[in-house]
N, C-alpha and C. Protein backbone atom coordinates (compact mmCIF):
# COMPACT_ATOMS: atom_id res chain seq x y z
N UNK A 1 122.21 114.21 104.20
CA UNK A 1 121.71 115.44 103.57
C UNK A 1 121.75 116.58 104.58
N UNK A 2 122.39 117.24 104.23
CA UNK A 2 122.67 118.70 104.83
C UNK A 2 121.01 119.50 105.12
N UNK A 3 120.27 119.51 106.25
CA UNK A 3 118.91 119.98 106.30
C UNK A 3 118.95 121.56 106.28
N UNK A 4 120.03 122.53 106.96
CA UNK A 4 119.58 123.62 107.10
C UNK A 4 119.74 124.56 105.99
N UNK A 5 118.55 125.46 105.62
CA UNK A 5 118.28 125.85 104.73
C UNK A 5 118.85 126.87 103.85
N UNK A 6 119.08 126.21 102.40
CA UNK A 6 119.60 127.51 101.51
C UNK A 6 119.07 127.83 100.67
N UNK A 7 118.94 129.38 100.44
CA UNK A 7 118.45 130.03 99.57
C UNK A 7 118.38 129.55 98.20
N UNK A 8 117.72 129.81 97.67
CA UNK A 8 117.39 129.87 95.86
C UNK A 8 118.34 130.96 95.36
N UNK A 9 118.23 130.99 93.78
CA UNK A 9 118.92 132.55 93.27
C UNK A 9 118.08 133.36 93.75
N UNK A 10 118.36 134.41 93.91
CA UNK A 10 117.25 135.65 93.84
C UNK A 10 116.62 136.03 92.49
N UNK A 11 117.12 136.13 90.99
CA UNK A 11 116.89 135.79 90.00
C UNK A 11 115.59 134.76 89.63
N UNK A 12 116.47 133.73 90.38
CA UNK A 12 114.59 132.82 90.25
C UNK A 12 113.74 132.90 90.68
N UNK A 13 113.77 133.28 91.59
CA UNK A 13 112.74 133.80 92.88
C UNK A 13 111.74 134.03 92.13
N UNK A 14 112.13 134.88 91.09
CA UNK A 14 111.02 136.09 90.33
C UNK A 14 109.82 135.31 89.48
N UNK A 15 110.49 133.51 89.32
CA UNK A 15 109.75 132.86 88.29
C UNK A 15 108.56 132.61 89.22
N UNK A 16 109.08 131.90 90.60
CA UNK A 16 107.94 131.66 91.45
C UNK A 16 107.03 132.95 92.06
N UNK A 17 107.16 133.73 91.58
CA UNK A 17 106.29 135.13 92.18
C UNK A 17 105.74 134.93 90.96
N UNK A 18 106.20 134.95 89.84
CA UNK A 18 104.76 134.90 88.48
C UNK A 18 104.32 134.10 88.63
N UNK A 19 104.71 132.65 88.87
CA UNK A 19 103.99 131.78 88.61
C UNK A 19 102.29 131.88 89.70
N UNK A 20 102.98 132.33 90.83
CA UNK A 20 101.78 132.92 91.66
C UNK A 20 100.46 133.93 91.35
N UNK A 21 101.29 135.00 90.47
CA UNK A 21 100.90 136.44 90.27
C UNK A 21 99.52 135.33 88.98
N UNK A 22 100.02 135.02 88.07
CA UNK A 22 98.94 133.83 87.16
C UNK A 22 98.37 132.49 87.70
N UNK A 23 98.41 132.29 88.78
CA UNK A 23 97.70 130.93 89.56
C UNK A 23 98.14 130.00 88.29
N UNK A 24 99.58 129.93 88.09
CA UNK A 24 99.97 129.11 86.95
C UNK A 24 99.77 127.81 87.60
N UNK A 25 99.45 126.27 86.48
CA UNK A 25 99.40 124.75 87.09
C UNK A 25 100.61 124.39 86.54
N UNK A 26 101.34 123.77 87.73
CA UNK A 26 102.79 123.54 87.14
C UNK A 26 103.05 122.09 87.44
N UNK A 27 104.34 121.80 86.62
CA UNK A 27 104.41 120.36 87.32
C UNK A 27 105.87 120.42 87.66
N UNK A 28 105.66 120.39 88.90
CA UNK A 28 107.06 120.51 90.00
C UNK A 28 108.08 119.13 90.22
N UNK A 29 109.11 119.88 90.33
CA UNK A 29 109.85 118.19 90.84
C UNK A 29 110.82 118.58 91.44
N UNK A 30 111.14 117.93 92.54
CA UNK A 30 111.68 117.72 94.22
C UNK A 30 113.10 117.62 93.76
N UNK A 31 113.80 117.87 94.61
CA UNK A 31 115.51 117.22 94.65
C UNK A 31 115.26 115.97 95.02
N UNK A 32 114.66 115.24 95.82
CA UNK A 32 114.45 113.83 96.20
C UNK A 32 113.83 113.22 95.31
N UNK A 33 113.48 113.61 93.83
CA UNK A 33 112.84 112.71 92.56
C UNK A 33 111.75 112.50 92.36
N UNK A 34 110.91 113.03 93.33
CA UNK A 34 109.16 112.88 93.44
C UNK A 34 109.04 114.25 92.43
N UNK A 35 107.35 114.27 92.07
CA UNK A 35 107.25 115.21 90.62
C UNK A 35 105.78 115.54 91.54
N UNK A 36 105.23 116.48 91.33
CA UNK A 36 103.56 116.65 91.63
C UNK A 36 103.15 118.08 90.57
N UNK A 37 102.00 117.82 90.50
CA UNK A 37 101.31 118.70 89.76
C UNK A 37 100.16 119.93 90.29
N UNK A 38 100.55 120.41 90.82
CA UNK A 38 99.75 121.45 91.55
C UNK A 38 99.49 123.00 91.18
N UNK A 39 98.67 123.99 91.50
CA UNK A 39 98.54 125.32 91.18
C UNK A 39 99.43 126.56 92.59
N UNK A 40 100.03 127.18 91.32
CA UNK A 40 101.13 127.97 92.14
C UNK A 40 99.79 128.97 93.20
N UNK A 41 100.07 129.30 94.29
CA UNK A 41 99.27 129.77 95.49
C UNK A 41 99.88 131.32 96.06
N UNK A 42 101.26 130.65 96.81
CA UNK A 42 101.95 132.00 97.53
C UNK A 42 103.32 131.46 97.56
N UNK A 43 104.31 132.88 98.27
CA UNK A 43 105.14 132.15 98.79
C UNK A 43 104.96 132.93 100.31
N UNK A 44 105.91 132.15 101.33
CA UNK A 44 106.38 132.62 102.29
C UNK A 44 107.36 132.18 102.76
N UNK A 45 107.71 132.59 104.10
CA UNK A 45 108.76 132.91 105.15
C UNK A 45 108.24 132.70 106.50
N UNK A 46 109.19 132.09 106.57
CA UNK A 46 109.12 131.17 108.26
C UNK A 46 109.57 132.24 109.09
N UNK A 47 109.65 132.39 110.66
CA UNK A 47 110.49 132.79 111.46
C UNK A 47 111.86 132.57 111.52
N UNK A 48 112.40 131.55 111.21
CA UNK A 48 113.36 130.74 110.67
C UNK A 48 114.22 131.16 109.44
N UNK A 49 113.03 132.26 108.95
CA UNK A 49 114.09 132.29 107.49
C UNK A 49 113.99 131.70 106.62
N UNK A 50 113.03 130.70 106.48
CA UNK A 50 113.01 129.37 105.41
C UNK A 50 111.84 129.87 104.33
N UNK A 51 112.28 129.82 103.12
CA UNK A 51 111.23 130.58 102.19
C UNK A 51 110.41 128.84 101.40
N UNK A 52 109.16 129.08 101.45
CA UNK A 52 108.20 128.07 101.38
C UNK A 52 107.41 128.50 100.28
N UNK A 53 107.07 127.56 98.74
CA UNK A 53 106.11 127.71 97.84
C UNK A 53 105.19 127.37 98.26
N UNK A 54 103.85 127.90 98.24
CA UNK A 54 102.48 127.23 98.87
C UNK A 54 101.83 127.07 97.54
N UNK A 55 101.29 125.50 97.02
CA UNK A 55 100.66 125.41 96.20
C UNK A 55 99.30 124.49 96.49
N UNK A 56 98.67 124.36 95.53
CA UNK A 56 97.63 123.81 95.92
C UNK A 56 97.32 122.77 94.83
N UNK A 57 96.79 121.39 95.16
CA UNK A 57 96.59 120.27 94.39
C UNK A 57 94.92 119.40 94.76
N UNK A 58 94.89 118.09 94.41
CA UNK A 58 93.95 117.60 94.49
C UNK A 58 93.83 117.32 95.76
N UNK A 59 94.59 117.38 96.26
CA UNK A 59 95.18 116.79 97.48
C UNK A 59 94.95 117.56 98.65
N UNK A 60 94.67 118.93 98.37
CA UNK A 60 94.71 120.40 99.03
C UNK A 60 96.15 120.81 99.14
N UNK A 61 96.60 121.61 99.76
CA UNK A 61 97.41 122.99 99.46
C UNK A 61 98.84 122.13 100.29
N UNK A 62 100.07 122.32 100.15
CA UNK A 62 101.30 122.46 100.33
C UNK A 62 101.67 123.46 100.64
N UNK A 63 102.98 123.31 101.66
CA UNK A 63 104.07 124.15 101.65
C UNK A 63 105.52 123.46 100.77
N UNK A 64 105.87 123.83 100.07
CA UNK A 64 107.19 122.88 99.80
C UNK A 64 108.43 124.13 100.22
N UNK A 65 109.75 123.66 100.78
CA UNK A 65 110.29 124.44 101.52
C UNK A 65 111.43 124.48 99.79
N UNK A 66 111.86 125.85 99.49
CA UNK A 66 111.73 126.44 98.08
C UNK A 66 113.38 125.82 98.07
N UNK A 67 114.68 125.29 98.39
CA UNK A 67 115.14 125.06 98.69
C UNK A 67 115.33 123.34 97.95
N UNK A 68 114.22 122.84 97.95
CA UNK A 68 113.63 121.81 97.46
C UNK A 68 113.02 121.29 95.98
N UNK A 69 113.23 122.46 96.02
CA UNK A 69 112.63 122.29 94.47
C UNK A 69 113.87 122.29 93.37
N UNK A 70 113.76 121.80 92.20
CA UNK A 70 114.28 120.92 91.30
C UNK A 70 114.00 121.89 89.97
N UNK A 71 112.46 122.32 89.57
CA UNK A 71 112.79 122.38 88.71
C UNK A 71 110.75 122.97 88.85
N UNK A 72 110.52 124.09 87.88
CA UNK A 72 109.48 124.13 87.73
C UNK A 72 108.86 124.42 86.25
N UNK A 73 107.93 123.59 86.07
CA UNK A 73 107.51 123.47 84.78
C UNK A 73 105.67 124.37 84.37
N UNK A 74 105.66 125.21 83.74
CA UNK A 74 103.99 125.39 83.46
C UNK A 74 103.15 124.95 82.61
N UNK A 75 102.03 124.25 83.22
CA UNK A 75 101.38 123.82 82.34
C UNK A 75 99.95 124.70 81.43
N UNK A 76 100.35 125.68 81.63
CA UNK A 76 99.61 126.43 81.26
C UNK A 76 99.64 126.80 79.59
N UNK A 77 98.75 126.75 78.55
CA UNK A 77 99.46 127.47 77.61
C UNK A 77 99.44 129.20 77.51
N UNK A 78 100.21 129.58 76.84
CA UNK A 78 101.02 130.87 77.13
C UNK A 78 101.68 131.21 78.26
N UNK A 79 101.98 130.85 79.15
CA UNK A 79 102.44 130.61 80.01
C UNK A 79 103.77 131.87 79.48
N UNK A 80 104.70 132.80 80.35
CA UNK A 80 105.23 133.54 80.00
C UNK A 80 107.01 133.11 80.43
N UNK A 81 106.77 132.25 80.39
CA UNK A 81 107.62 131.18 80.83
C UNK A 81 107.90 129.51 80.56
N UNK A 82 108.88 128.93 80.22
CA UNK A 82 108.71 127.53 80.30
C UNK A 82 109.78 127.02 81.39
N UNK A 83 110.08 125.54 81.12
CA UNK A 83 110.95 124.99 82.08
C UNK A 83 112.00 125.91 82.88
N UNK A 84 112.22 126.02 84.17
CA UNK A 84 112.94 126.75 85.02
C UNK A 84 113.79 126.26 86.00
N UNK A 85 114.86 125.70 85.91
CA UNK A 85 115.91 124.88 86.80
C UNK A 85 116.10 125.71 88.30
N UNK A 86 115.44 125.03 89.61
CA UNK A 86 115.89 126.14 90.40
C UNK A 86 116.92 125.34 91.51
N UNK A 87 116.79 124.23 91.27
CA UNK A 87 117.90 123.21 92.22
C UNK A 87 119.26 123.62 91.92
N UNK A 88 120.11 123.74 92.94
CA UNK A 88 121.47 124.09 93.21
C UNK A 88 122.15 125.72 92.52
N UNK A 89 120.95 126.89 92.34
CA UNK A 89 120.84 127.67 91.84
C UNK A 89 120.88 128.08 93.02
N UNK A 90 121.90 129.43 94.01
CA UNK A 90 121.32 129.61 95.55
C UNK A 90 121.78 131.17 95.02
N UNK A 91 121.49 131.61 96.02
CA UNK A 91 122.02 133.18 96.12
C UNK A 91 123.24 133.49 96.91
């Protein structure tokens, strides 16, 4: 697996900034096949360049490096949004 990091669309970007902007509960799933259910938090940026979803679960809070992600789902109802493919989507 190729580790160094690539961008998302910029297009999608915009889903994970709402999903933030509404502390939406989503249920996420990895390129590596793992799924978790957590509340959207922030995003950021490394020194590095590496753009990171920060969410938060039962578990307490994550970084998942955005790059990684698969696919994001809200569980929210009304939610202004549904299922959102962001794996192999880059800019």
């Amino acid at each position: 697996m190729n580790d160094s990091y690539q961008p998302i669309a910029c297009d999608l970007y915009d889903y994970l900034e709402i999903a933030c902007l509404h502390h939406y509960h989503l249920r996420i799933e990895l390129t590596d096949g793992s799924e978790l259910q957590a509340e959207a938090v922030t995003t950021e940026i490394n020194a590095s360049k590496e753009e990171f979803f920060v969410v938060r679960s039962a578990t307490g809070e994550q970084r998942l490096r955005m790059d990684r992600l698969l696919a994001i789902t809200p569980l929210d109802t009304g939610a202004s949004f549904g299922r959102v493919l962001l794996g192999n989507a880059r800019c």
